[in-house]
C-alpha atoms as a PDB file:
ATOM      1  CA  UNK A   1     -17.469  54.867 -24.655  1.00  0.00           C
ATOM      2  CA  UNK A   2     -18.039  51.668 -27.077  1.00  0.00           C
ATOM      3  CA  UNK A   3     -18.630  52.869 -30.561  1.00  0.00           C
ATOM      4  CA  UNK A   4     -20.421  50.051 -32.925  1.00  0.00           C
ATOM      5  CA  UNK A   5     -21.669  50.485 -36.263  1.00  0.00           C
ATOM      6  CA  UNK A   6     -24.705  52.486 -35.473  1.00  0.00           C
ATOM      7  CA  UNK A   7     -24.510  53.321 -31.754  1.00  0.00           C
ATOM      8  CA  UNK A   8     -22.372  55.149 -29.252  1.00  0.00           C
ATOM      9  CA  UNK A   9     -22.436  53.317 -25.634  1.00  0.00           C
ATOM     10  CA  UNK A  10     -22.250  55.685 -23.261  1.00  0.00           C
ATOM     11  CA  UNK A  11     -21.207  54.379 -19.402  1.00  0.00           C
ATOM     12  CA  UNK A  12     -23.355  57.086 -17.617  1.00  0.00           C
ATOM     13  CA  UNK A  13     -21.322  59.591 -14.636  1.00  0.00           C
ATOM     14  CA  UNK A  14     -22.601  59.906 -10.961  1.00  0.00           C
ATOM     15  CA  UNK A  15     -24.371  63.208 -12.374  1.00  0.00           C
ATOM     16  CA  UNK A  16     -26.076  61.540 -15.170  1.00  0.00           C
ATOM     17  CA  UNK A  17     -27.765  58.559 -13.682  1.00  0.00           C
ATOM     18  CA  UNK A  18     -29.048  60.949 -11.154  1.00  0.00           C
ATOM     19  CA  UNK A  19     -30.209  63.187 -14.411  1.00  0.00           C
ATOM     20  CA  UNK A  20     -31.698  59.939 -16.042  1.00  0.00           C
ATOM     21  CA  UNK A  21     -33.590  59.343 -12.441  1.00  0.00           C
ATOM     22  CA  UNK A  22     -35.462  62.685 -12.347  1.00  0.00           C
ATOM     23  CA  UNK A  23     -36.430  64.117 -15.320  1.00  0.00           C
ATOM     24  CA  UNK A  24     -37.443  62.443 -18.725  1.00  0.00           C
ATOM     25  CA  UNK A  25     -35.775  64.547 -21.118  1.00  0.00           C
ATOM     26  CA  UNK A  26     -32.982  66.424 -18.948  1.00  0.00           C
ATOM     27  CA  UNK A  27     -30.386  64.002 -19.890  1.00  0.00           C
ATOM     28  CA  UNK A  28     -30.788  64.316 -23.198  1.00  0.00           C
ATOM     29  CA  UNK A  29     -31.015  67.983 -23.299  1.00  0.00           C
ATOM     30  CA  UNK A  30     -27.102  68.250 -21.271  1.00  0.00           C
ATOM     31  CA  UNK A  31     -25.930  65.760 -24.026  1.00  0.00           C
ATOM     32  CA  UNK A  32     -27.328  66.990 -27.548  1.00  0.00           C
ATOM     33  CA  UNK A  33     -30.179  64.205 -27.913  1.00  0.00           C
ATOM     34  CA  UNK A  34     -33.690  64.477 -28.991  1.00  0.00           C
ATOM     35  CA  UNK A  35     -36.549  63.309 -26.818  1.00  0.00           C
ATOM     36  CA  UNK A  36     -37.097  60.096 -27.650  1.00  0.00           C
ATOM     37  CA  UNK A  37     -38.338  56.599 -26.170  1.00  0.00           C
ATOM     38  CA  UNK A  38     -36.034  56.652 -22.745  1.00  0.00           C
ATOM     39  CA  UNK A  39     -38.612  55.805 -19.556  1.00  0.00           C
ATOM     40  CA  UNK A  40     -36.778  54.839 -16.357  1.00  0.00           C
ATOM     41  CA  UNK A  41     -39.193  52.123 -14.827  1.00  0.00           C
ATOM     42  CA  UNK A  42     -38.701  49.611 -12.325  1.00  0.00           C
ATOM     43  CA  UNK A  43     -37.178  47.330 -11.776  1.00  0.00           C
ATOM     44  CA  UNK A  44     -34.384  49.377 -13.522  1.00  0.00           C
ATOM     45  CA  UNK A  45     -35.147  52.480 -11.642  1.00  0.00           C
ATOM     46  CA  UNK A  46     -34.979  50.494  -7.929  1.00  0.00           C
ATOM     47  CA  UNK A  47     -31.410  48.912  -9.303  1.00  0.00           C
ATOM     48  CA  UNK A  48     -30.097  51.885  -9.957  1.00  0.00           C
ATOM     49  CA  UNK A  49     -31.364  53.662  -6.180  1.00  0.00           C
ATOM     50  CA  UNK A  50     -30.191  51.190  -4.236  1.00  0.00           C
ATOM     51  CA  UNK A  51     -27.631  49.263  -6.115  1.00  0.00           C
ATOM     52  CA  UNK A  52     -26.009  51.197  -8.977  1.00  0.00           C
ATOM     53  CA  UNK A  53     -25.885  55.119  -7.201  1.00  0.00           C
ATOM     54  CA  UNK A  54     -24.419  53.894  -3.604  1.00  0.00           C
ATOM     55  CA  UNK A  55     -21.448  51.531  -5.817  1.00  0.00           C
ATOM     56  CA  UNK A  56     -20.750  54.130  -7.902  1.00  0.00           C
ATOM     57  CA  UNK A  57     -19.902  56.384  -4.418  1.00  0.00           C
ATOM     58  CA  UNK A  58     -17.591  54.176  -3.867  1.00  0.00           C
ATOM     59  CA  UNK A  59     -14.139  55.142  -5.115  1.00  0.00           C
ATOM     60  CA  UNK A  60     -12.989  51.238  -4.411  1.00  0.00           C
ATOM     61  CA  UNK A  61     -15.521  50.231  -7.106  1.00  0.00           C
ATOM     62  CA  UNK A  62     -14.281  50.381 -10.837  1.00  0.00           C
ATOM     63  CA  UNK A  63     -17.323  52.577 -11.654  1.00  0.00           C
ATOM     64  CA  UNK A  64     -17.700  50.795 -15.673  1.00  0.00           C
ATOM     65  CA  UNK A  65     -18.773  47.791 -14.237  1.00  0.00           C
ATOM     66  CA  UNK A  66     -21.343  49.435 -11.917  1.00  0.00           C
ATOM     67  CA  UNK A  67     -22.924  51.628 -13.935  1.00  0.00           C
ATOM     68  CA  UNK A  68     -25.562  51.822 -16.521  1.00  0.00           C
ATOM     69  CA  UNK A  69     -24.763  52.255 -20.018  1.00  0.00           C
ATOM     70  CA  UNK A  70     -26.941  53.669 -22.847  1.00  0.00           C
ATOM     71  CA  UNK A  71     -27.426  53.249 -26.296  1.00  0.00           C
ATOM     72  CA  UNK A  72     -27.271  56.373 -28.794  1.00  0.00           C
ATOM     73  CA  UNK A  73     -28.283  56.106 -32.167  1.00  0.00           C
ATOM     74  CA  UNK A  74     -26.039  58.274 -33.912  1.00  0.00           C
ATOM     75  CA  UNK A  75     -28.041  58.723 -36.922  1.00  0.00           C
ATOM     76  CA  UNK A  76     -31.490  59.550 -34.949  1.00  0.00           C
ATOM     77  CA  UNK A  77     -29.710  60.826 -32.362  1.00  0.00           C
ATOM     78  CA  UNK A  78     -31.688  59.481 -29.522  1.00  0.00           C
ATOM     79  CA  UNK A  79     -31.434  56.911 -26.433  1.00  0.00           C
ATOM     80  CA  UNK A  80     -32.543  53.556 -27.779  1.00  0.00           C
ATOM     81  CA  UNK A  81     -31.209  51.203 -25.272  1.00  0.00           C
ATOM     82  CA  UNK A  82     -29.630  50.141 -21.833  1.00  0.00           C
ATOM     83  CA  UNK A  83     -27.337  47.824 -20.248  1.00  0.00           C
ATOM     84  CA  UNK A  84     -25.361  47.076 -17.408  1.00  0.00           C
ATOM     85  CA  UNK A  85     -22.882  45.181 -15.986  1.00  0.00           C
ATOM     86  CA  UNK A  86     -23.885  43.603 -12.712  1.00  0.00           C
ATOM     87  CA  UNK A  87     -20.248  44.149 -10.722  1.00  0.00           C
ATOM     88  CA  UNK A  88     -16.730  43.506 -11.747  1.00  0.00           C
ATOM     89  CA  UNK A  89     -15.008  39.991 -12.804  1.00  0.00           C
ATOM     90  CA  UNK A  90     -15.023  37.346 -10.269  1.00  0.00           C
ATOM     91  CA  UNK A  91     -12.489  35.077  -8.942  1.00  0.00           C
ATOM     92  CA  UNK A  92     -13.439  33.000 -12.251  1.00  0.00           C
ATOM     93  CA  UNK A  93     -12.974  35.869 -14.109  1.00  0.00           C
ATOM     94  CA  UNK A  94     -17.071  35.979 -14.954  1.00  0.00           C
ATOM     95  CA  UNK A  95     -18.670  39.046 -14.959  1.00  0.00           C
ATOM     96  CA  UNK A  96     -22.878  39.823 -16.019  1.00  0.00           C
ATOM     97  CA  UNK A  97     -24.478  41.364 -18.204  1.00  0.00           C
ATOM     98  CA  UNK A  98     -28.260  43.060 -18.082  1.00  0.00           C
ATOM     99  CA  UNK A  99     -29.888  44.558 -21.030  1.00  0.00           C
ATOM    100  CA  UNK A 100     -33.209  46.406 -22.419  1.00  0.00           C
ATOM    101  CA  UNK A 101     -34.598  48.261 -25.215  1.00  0.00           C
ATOM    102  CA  UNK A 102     -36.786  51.022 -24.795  1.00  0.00           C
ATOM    103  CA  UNK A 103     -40.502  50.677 -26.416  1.00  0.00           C
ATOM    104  CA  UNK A 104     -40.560  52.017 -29.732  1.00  0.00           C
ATOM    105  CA  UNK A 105     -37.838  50.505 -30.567  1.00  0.00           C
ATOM    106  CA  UNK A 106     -38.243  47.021 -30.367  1.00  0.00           C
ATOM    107  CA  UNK A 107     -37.006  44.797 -33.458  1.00  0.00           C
ATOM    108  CA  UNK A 108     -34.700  47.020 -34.509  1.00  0.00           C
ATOM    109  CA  UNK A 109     -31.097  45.243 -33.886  1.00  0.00           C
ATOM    110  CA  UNK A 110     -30.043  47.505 -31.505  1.00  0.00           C
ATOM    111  CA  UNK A 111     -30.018  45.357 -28.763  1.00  0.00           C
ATOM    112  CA  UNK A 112     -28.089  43.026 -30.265  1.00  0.00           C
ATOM    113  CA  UNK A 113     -25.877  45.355 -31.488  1.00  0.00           C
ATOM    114  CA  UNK A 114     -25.503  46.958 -27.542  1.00  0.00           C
ATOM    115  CA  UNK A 115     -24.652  43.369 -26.170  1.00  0.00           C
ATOM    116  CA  UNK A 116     -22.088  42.895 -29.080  1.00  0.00           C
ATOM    117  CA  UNK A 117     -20.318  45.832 -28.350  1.00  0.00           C
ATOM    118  CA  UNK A 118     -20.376  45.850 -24.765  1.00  0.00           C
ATOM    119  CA  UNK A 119     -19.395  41.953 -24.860  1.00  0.00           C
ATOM    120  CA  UNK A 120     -16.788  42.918 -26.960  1.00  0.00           C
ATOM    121  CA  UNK A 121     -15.573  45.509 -24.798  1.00  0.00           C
ATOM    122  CA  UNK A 122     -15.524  43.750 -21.949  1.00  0.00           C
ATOM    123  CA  UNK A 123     -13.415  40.500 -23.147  1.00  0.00           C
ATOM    124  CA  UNK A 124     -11.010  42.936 -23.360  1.00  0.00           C
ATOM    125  CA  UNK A 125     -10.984  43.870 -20.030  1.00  0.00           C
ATOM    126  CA  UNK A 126      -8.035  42.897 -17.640  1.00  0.00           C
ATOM    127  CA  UNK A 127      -9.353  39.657 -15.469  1.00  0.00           C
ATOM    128  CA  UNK A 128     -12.441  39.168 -17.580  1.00  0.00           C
ATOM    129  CA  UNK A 129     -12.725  35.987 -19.110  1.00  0.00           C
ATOM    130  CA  UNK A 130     -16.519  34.942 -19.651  1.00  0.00           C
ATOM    131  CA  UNK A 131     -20.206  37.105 -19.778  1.00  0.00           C
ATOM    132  CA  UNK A 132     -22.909  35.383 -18.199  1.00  0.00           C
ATOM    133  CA  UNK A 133     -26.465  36.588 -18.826  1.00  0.00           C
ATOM    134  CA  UNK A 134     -29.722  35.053 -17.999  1.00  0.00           C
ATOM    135  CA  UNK A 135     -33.157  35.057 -19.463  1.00  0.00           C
ATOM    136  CA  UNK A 136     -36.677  33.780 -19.026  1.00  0.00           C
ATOM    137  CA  UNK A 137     -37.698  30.670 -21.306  1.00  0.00           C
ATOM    138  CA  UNK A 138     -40.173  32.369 -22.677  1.00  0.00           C
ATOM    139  CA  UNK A 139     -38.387  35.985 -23.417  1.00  0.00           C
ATOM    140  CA  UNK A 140     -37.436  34.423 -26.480  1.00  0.00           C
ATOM    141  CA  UNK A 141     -36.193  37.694 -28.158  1.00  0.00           C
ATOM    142  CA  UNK A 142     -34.098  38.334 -25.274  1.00  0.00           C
ATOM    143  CA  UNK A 143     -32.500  34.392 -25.991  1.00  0.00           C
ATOM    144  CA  UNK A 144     -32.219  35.466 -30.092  1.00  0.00           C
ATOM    145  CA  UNK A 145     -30.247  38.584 -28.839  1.00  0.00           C
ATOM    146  CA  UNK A 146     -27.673  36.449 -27.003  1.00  0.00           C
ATOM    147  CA  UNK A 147     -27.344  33.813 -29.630  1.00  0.00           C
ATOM    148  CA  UNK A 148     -26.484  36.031 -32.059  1.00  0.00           C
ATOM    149  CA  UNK A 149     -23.694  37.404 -30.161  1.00  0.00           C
ATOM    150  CA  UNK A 150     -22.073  33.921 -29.686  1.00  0.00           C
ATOM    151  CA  UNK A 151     -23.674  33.290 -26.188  1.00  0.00           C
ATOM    152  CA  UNK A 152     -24.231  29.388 -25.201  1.00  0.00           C
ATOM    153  CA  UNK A 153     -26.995  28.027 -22.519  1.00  0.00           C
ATOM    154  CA  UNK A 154     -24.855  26.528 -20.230  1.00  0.00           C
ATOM    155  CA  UNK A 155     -27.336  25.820 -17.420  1.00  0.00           C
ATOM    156  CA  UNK A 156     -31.562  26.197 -16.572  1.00  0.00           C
ATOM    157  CA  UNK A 157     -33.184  26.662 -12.863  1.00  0.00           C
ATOM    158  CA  UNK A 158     -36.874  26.389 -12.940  1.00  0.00           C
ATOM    159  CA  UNK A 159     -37.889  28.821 -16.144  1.00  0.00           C
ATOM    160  CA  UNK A 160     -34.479  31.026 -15.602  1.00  0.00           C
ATOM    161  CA  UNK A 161     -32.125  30.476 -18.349  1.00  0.00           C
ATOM    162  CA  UNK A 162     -28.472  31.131 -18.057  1.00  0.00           C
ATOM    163  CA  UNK A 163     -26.239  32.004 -21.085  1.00  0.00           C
ATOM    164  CA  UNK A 164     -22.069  32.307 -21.713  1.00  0.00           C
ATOM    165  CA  UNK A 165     -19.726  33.690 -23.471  1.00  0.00           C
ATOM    166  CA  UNK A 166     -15.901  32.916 -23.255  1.00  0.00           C
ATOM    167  CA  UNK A 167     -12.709  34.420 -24.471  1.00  0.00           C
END
């Protein structure tokens, strides 16, 4: 768990992605949380299937850097935003980042404030020395969130572009 000044980052158990996958509000129900904004949709919901569920059954997999992580506001006391880690550090010590808010909650800071934390976290990790993340040129609140956590473009393929941070 990743506290920050208004959020608690939760990295989500086996039982509680499956909870997230099939039903709206169960999750928050088992946890104390309103009903809020939270939708699983795709491509988030095919990641987690087929990606996320089968690395997380395996107990060689560090399960924090295979799961997905949500966003509590402690105040409202409702799911406001997700991220993930896309597998653990690399031989170069990189590891990536993936990130959304949910809709009604847009332009709020949490996002930002979710990347912070989790970058944070993370640079602190044993064998993790940079966060790559990588956005469209034209998500250009997605870019804003990464600048203000210290992120640099580093590279661009076609309209993809890529983003670090290093300890």
């Amino acid at each position: 768990m990743i506290e920050t000044p208004r959020l608690t980052i939760i990295p989500l158990t086996l039982d509680q992605l499956r909870l997230h996958l099939a039903n709206k509000y169960e999750l928050e129900q088992t946890m104390g949380l309103k009903k809020g904004y939270r939708e699983v949709v795709d491509p988030v919901r095919s990641i987690v299937v087929y990606f996320t569920i089968p690395r997380l059954q395996d107990p060689t997999l560090d399960p924090l850097y295979h799961t997905l992580w949500l966003a509590t506001d402690r105040e409202k006391k409702l799911f406001v935003a997700e991220a993930k880690f896309k597998g653990e550090p690399d031989e170069t010590g990189t590891i990536e980042i993936g990130y959304g808010t949910y809709p009604g909650v847009h332009r709020k800071g949490y996002m930002t404030e979710m990347v912070g934390g989790m970058v944070n976290w993370a640079l602190q990790q044993p064998g993790v020395l940079r966060v790559v993340a990588d956005t469209t040129a034209e998500n250009v609140a997605s870019q804003k969130v990464l600048e203000k956590n210290g992120f640099h473009l580093f590279d661009q393929i076609e309209d993809m572009l890529w983003w670090e941070i290093s300890k």
